[in-house]
C-alpha atoms as a PDB file:
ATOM      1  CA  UNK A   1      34.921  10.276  13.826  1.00  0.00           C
ATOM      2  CA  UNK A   2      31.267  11.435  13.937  1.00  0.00           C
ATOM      3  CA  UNK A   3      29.924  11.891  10.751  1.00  0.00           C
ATOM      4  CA  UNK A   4      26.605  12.974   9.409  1.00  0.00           C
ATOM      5  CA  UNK A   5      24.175  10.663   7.343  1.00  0.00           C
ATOM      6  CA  UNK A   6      21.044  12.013   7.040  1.00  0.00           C
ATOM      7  CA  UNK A   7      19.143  14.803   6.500  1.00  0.00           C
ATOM      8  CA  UNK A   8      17.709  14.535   9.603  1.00  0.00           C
ATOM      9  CA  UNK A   9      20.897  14.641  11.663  1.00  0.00           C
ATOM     10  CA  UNK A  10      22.104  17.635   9.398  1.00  0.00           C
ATOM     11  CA  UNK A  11      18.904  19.407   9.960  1.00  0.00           C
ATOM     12  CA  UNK A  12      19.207  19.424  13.958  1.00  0.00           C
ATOM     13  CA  UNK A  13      22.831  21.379  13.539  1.00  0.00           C
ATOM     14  CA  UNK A  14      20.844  24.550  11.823  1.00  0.00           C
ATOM     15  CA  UNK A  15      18.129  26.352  12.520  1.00  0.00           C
ATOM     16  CA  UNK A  16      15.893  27.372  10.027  1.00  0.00           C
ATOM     17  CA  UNK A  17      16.876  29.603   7.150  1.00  0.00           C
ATOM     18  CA  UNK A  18      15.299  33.207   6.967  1.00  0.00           C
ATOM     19  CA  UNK A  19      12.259  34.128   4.712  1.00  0.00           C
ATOM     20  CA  UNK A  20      14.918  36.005   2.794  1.00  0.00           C
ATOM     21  CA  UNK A  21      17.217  33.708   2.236  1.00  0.00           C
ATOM     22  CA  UNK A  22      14.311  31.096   1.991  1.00  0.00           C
ATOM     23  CA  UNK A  23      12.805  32.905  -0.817  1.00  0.00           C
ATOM     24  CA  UNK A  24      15.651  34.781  -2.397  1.00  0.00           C
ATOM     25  CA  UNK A  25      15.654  31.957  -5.595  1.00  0.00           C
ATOM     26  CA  UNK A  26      14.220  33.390  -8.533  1.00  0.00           C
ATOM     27  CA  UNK A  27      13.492  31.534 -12.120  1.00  0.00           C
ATOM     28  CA  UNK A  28      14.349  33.937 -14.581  1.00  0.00           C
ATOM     29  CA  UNK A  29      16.796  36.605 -15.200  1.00  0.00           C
ATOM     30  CA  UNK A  30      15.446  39.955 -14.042  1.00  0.00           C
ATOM     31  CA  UNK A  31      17.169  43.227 -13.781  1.00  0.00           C
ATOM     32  CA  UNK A  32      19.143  42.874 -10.774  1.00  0.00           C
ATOM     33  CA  UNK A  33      20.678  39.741 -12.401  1.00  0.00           C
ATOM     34  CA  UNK A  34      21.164  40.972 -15.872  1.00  0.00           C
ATOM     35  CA  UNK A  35      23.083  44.035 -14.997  1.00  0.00           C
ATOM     36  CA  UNK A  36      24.988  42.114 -12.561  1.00  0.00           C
ATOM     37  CA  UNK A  37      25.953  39.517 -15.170  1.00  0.00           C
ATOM     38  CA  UNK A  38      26.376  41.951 -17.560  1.00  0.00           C
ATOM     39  CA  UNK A  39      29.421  43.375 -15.635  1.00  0.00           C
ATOM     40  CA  UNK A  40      30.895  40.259 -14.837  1.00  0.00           C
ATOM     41  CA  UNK A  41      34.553  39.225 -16.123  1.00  0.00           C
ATOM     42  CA  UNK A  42      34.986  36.134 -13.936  1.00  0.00           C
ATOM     43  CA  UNK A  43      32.412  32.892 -13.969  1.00  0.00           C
ATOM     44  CA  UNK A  44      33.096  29.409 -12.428  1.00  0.00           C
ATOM     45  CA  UNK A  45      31.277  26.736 -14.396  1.00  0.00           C
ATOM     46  CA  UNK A  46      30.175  23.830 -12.753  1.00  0.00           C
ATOM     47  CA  UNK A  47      29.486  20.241 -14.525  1.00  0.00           C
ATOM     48  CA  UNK A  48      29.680  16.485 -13.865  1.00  0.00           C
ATOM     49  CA  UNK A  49      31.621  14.307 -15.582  1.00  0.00           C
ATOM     50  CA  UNK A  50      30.917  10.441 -16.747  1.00  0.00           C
ATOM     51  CA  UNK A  51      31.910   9.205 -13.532  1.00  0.00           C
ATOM     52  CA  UNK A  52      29.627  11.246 -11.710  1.00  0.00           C
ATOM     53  CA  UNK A  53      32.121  13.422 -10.138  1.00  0.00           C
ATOM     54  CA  UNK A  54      31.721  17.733 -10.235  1.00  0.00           C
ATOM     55  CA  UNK A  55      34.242  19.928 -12.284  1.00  0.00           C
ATOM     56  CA  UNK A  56      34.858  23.164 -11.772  1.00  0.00           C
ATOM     57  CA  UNK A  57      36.212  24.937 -14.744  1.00  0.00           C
ATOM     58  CA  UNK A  58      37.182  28.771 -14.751  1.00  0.00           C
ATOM     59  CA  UNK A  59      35.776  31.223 -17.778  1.00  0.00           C
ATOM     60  CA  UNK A  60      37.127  34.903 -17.829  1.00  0.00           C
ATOM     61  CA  UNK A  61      36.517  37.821 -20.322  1.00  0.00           C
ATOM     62  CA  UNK A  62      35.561  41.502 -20.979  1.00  0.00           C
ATOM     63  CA  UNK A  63      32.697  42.755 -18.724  1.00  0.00           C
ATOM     64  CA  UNK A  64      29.727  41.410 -20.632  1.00  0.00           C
ATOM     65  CA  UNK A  65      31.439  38.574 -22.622  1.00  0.00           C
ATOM     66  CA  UNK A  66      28.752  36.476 -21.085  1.00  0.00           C
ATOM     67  CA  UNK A  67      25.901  37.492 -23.319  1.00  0.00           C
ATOM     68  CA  UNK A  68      22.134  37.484 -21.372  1.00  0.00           C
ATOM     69  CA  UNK A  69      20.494  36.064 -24.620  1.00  0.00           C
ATOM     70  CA  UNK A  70      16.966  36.679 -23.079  1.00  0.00           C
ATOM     71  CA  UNK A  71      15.556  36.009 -19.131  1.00  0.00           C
ATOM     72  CA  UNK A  72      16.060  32.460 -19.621  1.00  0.00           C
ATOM     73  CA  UNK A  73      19.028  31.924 -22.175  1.00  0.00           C
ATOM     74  CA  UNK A  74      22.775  32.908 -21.607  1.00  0.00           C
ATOM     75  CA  UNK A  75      25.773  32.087 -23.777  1.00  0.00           C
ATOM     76  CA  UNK A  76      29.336  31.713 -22.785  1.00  0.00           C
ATOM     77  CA  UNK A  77      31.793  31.486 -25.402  1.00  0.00           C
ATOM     78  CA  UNK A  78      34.736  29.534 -25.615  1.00  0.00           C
ATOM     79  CA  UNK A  79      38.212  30.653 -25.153  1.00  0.00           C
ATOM     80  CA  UNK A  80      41.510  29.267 -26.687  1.00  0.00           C
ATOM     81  CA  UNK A  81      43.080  26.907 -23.817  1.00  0.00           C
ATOM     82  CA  UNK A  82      44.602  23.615 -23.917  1.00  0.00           C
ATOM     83  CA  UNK A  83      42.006  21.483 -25.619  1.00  0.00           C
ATOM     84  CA  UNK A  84      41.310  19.309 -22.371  1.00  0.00           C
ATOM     85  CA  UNK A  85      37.920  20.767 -23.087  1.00  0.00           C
ATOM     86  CA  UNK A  86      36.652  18.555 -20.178  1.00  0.00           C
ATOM     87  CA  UNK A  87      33.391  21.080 -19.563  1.00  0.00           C
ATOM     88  CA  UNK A  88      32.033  20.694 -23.234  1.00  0.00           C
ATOM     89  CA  UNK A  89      32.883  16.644 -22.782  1.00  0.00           C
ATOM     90  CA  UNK A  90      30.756  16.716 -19.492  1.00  0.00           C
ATOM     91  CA  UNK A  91      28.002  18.759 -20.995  1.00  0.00           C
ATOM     92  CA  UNK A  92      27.137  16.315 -23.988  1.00  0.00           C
ATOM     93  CA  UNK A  93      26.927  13.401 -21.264  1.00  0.00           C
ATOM     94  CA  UNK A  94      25.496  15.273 -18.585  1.00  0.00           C
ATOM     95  CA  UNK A  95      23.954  18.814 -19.853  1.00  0.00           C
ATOM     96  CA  UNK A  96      23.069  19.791 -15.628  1.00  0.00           C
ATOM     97  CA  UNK A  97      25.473  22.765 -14.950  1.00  0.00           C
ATOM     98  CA  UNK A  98      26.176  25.380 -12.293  1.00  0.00           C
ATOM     99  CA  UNK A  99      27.406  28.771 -12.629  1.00  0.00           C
ATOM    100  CA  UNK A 100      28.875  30.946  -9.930  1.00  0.00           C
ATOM    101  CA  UNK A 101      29.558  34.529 -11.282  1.00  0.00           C
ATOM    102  CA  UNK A 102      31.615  37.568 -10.280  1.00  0.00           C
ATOM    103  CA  UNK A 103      32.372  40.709 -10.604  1.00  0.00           C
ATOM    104  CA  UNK A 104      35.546  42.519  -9.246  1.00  0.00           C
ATOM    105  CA  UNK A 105      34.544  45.015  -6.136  1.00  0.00           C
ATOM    106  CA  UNK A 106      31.005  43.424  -5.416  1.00  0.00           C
ATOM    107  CA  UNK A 107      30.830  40.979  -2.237  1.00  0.00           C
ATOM    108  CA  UNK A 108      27.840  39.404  -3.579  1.00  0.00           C
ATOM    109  CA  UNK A 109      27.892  36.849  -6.445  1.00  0.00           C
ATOM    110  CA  UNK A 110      25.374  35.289  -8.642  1.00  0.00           C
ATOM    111  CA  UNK A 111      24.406  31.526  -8.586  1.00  0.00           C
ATOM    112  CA  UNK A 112      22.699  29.763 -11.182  1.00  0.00           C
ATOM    113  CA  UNK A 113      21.775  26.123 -12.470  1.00  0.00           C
ATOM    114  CA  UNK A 114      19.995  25.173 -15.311  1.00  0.00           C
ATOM    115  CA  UNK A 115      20.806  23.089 -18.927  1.00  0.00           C
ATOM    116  CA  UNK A 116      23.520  23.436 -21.219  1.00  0.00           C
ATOM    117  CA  UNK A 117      23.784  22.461 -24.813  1.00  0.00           C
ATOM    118  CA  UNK A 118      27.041  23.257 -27.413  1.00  0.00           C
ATOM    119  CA  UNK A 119      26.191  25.166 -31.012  1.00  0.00           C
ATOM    120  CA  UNK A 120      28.424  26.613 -33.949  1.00  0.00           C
ATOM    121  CA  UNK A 121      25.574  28.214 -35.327  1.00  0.00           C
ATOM    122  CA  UNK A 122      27.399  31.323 -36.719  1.00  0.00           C
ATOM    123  CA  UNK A 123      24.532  33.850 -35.044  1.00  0.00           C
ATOM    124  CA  UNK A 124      24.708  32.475 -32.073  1.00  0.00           C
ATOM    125  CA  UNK A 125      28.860  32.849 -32.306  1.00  0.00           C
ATOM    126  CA  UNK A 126      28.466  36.277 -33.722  1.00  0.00           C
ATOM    127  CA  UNK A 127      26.777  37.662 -30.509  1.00  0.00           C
ATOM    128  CA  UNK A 128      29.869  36.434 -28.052  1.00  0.00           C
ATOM    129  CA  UNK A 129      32.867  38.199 -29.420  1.00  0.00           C
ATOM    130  CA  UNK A 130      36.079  38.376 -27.438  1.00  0.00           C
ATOM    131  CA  UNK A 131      37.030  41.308 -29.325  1.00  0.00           C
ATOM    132  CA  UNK A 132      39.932  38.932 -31.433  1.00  0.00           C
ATOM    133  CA  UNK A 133      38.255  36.185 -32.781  1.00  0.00           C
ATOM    134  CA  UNK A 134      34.921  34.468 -32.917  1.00  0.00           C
ATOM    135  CA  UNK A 135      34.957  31.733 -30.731  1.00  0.00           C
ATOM    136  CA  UNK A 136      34.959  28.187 -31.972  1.00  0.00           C
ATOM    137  CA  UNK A 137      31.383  27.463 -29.996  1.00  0.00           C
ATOM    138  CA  UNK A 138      29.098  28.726 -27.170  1.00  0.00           C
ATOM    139  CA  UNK A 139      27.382  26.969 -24.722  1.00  0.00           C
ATOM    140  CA  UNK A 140      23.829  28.043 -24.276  1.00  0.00           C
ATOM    141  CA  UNK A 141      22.601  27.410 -20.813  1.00  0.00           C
ATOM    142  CA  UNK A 142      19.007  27.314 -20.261  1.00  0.00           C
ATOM    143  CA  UNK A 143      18.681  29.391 -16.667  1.00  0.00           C
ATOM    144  CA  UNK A 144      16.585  26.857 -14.415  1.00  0.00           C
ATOM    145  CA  UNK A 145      17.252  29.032 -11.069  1.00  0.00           C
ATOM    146  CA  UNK A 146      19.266  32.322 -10.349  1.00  0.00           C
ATOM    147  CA  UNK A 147      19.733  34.394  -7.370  1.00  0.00           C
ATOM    148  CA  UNK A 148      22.560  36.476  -5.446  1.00  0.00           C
ATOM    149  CA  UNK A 149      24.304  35.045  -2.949  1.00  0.00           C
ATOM    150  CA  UNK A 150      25.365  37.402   0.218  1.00  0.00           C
ATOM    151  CA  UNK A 151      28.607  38.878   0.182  1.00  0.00           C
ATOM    152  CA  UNK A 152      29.794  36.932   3.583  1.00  0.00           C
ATOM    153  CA  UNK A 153      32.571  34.680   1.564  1.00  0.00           C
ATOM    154  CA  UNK A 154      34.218  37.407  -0.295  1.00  0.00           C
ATOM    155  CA  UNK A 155      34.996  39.190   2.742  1.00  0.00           C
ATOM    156  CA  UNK A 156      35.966  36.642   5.005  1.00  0.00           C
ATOM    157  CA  UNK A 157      38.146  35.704   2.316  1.00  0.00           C
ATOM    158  CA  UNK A 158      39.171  39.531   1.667  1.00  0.00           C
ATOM    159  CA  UNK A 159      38.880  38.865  -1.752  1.00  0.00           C
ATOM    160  CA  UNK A 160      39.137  42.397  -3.613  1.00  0.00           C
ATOM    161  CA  UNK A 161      41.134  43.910  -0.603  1.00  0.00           C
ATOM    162  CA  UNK A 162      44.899  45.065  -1.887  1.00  0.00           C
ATOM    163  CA  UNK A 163      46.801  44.785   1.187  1.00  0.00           C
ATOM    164  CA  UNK A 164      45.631  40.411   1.032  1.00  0.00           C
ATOM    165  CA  UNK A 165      46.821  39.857  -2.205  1.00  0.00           C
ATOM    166  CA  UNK A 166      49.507  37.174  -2.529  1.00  0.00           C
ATOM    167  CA  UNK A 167      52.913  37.369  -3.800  1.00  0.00           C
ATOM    168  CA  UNK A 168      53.331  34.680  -6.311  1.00  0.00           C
ATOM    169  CA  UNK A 169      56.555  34.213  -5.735  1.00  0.00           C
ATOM    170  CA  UNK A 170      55.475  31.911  -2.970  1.00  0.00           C
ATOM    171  CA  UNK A 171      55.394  29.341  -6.128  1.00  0.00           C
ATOM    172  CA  UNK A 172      57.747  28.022  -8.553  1.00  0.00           C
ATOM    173  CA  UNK A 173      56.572  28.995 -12.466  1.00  0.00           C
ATOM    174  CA  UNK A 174      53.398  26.675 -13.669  1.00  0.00           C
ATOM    175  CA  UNK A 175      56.139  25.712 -16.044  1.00  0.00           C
ATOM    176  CA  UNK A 176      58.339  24.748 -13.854  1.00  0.00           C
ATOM    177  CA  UNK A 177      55.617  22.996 -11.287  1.00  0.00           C
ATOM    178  CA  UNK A 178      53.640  20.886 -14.101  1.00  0.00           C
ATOM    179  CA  UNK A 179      57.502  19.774 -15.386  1.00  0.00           C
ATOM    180  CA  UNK A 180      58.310  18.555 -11.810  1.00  0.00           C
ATOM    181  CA  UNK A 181      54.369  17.210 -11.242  1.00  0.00           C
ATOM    182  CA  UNK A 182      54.605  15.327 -14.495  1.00  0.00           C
ATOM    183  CA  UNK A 183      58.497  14.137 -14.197  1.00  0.00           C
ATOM    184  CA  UNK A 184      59.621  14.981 -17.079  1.00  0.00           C
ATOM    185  CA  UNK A 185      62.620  16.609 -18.422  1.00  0.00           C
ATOM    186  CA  UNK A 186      61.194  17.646 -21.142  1.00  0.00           C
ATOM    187  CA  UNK A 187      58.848  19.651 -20.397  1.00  0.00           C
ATOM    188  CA  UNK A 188      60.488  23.264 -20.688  1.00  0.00           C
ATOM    189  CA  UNK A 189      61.584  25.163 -17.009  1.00  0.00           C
ATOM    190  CA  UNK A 190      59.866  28.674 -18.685  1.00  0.00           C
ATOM    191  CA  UNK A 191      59.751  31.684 -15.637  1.00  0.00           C
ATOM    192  CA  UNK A 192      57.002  32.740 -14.623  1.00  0.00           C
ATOM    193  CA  UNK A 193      57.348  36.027 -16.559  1.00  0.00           C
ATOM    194  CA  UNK A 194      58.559  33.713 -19.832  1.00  0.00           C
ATOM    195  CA  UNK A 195      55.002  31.997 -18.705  1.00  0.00           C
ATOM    196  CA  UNK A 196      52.925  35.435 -19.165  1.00  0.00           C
ATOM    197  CA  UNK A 197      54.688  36.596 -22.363  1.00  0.00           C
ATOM    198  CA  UNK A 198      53.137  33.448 -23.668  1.00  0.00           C
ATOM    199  CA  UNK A 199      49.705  33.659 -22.129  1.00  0.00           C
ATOM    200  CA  UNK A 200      49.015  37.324 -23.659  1.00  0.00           C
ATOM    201  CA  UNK A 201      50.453  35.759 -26.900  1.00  0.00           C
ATOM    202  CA  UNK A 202      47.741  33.481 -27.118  1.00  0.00           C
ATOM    203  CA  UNK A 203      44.798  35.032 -25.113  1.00  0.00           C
END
C-alpha cells in the first residue's frame, strides 16, 4: 500500500490552486455570507473531543435560526435531543470548531472556523428563538475564517435533485436498528412512522 507522509509528497499529486480559490477566504462576515447564513436551515458543527478525535454533530432549524450576531459573532441555539450533548462537552475542553452550512436548492455551502464558548445569558437566549421555547443555551462562535465553498459536491452527490432521493424503507426503524445495535430486548421495536409521531412530539 502506498501511502502519503508528507506534505511534500501530497503537494507533487496537485497542481497549484487558482487565485480564486487561493484567495476566496475571507475574515469576517460580509453580505454574501450573512444572507446566505441567514437562509440556512441545515449546519454541520464540527469539534474535537478529549481524545483528540473530530465530531460532527448535525443542527437544523427555521431559515435564520442561526442568528449573525455581528461580522464576527454567530449564535446557534440548542435544540432538545438526547442529552449526549457531546458538542457542548468538546467545546469547554477544546473551544476550536468548524461549521459547514446549507441551504436547501444552493450548490454552494458556507465554511467557517473560529472559537466557541457556551452562555445562558437570557439576551443572548432571547435572540435565538425556535419559535416554541427558548433554548436552554447558545453557543457563540467567534468567526476566525468564512468563505463559500463551490457547488461541485452537492451535485455530484445530486443532493437537492427529487428523482435521487432515497426510499427509507431500505432501513429497518432507528428504533428497531439501535434495539438490535445495542442487544437489547428492551429497547422498544417502534415503526418508523411510530418513530416520527414521536420526533414532532418533541421537536
Amino acid at each position: 500500500m502506498s501511502q502519503i507522509n508528507t506534505l511534500n509528497e501530497l503537494a507533487a499529486l496537485y497542481p497549484e490552486p487558482s487565485t480564486r480559490a487561493r484567495n476566496k477566504v475571507q475574515y469576517q462576515i460580509d453580505s454574501f455570507t450573512k444572507t446566505f447564513i441567514e437562509h440556512s436551515h441545515f449546519a454541520l458543527l464540527a469539534t474535537t473531543d478529549s481524545e483528540n478525535f473530530t465530531d460532527i454533530s448535525p443542527r437544523g432549524g427555521e431559515p435564520g435560526f442561526i442568528n449573525v450576531l455581528d461580522s464576527h459573532t454567530l449564535l446557534i441555539p440548542d435544540s432538545s435531543g438526547n442529552n449526549r450533548i457531546d458538542s457542548f462537552k468538546n467545546i469547554i475542553n477544546n473551544p476550536h470548531v468548524g461549521l459547514l452550512l446549507m441551504v436547501n436548492g444552493i450548490d454552494e455551502v458556507v465554511r467557517l472556523k473560529g472559537s466557541a464558548t457556551l452562555h445562558i445569558d437570557e439576551e443572548l437566549k432571547a435572540l435565538c428563538p425556535d419559535g416554541k421555547k427558548a433554548p436552554k443555551l447558545v453557543v457563540k462562535i467567534d468567526v476566525k475564517t468564512v468563505y463559500f465553498h463551490c457547488a461541485k459536491a452537492i451535485m455530484r452527490g445530486k443532493l437537492w435533485q427529487e428523482d435521487h432521493r432515497v426510499e427509507r424503507s431500505i432501513l429497518p426503524s432507528f428504533a428497531q436498528i439501535m434495539k438490535t445495535q445495542q442487544n437489547n430486548p428492551e429497547l422498544t421495536s417502534a415503526t418508523q412512522e411510530e418513530m416520527i409521531k414521536y420526533y414532532n412530539s418533541t421537536l
